[in-house]
Structures are given as structure tokens and as C-alpha cells.
N, C-alpha and C. Protein backbone atom coordinates (compact mmCIF):
# COMPACT_ATOMS: atom_id res chain seq x y z
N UNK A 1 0.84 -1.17 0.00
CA UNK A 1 0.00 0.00 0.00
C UNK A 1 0.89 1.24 0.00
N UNK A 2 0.33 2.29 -0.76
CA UNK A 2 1.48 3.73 -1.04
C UNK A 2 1.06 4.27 0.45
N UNK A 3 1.46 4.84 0.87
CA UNK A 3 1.51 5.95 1.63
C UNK A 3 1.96 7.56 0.96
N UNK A 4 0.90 8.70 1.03
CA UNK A 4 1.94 9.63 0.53
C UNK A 4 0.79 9.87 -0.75
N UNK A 5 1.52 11.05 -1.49
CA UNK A 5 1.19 10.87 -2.73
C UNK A 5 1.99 9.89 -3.69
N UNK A 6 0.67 9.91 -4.90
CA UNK A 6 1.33 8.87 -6.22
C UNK A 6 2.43 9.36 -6.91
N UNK A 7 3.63 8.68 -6.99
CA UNK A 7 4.63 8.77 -7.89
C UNK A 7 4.56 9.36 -9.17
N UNK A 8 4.79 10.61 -9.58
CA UNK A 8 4.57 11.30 -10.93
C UNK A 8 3.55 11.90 -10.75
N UNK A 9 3.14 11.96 -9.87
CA UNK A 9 1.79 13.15 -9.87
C UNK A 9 1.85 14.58 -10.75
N UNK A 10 3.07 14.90 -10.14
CA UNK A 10 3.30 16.20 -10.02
C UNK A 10 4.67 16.47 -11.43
N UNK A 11 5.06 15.40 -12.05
CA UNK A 11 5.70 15.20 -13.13
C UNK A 11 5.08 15.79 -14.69
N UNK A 12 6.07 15.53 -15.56
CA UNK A 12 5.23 16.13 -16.86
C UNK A 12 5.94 14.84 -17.66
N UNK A 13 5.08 14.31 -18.61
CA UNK A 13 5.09 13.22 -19.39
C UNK A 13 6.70 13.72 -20.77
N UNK A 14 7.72 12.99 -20.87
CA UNK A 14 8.49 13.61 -21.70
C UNK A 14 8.76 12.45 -22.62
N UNK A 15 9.04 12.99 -23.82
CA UNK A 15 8.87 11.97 -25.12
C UNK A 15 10.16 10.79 -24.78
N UNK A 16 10.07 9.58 -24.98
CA UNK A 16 10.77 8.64 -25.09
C UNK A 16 12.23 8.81 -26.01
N UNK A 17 13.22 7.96 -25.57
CA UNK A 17 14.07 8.37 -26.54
C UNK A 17 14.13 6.54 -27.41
N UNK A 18 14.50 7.23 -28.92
CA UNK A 18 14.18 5.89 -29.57
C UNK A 18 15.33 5.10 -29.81
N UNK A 19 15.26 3.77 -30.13
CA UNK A 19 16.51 2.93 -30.63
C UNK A 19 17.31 3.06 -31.35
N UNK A 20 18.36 3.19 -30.99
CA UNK A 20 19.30 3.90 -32.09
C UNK A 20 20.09 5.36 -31.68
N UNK A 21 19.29 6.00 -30.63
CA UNK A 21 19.70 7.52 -30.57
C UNK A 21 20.79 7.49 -29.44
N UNK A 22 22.07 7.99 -29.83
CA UNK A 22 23.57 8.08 -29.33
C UNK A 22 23.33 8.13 -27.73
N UNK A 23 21.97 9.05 -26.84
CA UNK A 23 22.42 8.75 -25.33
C UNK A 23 21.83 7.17 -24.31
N UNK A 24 21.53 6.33 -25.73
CA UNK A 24 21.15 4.67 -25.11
C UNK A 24 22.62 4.15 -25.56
N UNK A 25 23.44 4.82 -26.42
CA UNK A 25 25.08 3.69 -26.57
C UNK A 25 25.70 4.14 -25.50
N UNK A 26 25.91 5.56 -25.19
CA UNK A 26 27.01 6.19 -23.53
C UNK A 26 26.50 5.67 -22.33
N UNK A 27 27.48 5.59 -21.96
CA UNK A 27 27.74 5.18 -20.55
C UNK A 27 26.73 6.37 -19.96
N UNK A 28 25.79 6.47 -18.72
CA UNK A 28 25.32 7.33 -18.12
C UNK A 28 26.31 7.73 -17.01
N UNK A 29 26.11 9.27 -16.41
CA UNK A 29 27.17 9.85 -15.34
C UNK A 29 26.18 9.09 -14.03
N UNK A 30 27.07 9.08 -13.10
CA UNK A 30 26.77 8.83 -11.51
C UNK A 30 26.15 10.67 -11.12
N UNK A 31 24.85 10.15 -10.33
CA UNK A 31 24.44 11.11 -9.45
C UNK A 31 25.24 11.82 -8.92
N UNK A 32 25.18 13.32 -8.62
CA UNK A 32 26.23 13.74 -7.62
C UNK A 32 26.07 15.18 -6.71
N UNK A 33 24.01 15.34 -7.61
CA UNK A 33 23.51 16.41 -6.93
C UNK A 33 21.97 15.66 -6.70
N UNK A 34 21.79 15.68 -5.40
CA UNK A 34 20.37 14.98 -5.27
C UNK A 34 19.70 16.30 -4.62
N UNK A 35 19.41 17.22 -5.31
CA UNK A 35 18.42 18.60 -5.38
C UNK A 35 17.29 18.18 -5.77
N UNK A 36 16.99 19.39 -5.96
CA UNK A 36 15.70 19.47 -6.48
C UNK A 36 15.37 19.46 -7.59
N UNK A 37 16.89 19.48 -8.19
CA UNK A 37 16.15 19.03 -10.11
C UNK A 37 16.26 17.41 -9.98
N UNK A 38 17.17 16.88 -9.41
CA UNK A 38 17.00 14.79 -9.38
C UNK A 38 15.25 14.54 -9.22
N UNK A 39 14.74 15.12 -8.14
CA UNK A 39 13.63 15.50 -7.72
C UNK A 39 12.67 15.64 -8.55
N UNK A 40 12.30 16.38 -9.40
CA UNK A 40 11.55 16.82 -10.46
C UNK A 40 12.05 15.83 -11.86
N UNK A 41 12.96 15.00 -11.75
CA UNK A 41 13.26 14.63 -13.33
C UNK A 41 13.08 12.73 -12.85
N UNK A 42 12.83 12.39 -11.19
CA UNK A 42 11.86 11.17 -10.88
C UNK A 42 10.66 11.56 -11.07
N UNK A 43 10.08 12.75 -10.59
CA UNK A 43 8.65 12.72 -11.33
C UNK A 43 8.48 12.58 -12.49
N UNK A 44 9.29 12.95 -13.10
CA UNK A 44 9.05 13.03 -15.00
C UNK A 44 9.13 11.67 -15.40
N UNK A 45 10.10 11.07 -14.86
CA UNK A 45 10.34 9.39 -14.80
C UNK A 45 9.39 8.31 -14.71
N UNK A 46 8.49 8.95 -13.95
CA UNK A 46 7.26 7.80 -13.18
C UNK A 46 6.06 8.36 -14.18
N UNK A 47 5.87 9.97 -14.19
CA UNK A 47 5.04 10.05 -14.99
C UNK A 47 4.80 9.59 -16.48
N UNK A 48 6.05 9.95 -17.36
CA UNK A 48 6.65 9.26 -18.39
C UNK A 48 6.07 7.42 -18.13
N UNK A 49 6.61 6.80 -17.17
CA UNK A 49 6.63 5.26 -17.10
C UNK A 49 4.40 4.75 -17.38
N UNK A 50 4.05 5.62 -16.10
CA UNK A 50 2.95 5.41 -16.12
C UNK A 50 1.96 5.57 -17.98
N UNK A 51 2.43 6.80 -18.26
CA UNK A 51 1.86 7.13 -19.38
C UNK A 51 2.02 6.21 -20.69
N UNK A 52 2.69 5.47 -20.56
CA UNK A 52 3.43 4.68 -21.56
C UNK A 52 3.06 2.78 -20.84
N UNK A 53 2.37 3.14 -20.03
CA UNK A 53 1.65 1.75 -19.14
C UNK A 53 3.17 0.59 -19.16
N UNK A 54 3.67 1.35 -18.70
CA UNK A 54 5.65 0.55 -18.42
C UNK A 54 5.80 0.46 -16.72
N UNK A 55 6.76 -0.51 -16.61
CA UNK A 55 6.85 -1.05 -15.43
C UNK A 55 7.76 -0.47 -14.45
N UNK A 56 8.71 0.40 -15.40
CA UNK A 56 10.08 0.73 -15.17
C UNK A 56 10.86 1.61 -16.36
N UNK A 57 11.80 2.35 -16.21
CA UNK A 57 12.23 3.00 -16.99
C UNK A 57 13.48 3.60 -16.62
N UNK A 58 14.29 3.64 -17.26
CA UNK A 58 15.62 4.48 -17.25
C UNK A 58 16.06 5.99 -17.47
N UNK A 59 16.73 6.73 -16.79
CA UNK A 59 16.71 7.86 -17.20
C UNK A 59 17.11 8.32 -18.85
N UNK A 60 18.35 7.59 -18.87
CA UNK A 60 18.42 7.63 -20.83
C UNK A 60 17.48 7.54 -21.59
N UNK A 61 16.46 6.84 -21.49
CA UNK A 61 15.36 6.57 -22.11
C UNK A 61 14.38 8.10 -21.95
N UNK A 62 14.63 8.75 -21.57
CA UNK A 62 14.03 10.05 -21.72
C UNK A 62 14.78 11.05 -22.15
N UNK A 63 16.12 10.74 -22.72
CA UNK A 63 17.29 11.14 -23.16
C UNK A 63 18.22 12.31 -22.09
N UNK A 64 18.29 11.74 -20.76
CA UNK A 64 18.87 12.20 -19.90
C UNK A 64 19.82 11.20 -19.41
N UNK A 65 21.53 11.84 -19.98
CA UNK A 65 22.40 10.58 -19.19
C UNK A 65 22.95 10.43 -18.41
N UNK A 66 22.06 9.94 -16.69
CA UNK A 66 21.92 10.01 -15.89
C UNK A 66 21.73 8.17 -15.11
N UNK A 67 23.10 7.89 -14.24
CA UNK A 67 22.38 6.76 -13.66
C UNK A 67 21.07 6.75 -12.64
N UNK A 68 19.76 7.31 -13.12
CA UNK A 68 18.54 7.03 -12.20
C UNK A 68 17.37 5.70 -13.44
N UNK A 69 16.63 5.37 -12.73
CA UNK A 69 15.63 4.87 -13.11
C UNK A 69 14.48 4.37 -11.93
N UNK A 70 13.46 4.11 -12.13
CA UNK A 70 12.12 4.19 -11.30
C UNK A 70 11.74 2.88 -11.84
N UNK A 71 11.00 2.37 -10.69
CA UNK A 71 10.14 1.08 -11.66
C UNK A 71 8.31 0.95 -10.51
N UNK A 72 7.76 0.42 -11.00
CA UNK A 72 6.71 0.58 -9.90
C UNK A 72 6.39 -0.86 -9.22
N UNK A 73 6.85 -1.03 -8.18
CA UNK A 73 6.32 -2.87 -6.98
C UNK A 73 5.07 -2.98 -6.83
N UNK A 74 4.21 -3.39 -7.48
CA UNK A 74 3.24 -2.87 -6.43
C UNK A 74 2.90 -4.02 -5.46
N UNK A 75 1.69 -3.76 -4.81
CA UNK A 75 2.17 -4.54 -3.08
C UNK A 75 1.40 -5.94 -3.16
């Protein structure tokens, strides 16, 4: 059971990145500011995931190369 609000609520849906496009071949960077933009770009993550009825998702895949990704457990 969630507690809280829903994951991506407060996110904005951002276009997928497709097969083939150069930031799915690079290596993604390691985290190294957990602000308030990491913050806002997991909402985009979950919202993105949900909208696209996906389980999980990577930050590259929204063409951000970034080691984050979200996935949803549910209970």
C-alpha cells in the first residue's frame, strides 16, 4: 500500500528516446547532486513510465544521461 502521494503526480510526461539515438550507446554519469532538479526529473520518470503503461524505466530513455531509473512494486 502507497503511503503519501502517487509517484509522478506532479511530473510532466516527456517523449521517449528511440533505438538507435547516441544517449542509449554512452555510458550514463553517476548522481552527484540529489536537489531538487534529481527530484523533479523522478517525477518526470514515473510520470513518463505510467503514461506509456511501463513497469520501469531508465533515465536515458528520456534522453537524460543520468544513472537514475524508477520502476513501480506494487504490493
Amino acid at each position: 500500500m502507497r503511503h503519501g502521494s502517487i509517484p509522478g503526480a506532479r511530473g510532466r510526461v516527456r517523449p521517449l528516446t528511440l533505438f538507435g539515438d547516441a544517449v542509449l550507446r554512452e555510458p550514463c554519469e553517476d548522481v552527484t547532486d540529489f536537489g531538487p532538479g534529481l527530484a523533479a526529473l523522478v517525477e518526470d520518470l514515473f510520470a513518463t513510465m505510467y503514461a506509456a503503461q511501463g513497469v520501469g524505466l531508465a533515465a536515458n530513455q528520456i534522453g537524460v544521461g543520468l544513472r537514475v531509473f524508477v520502476y513501480d512494486c506494487p504490493d
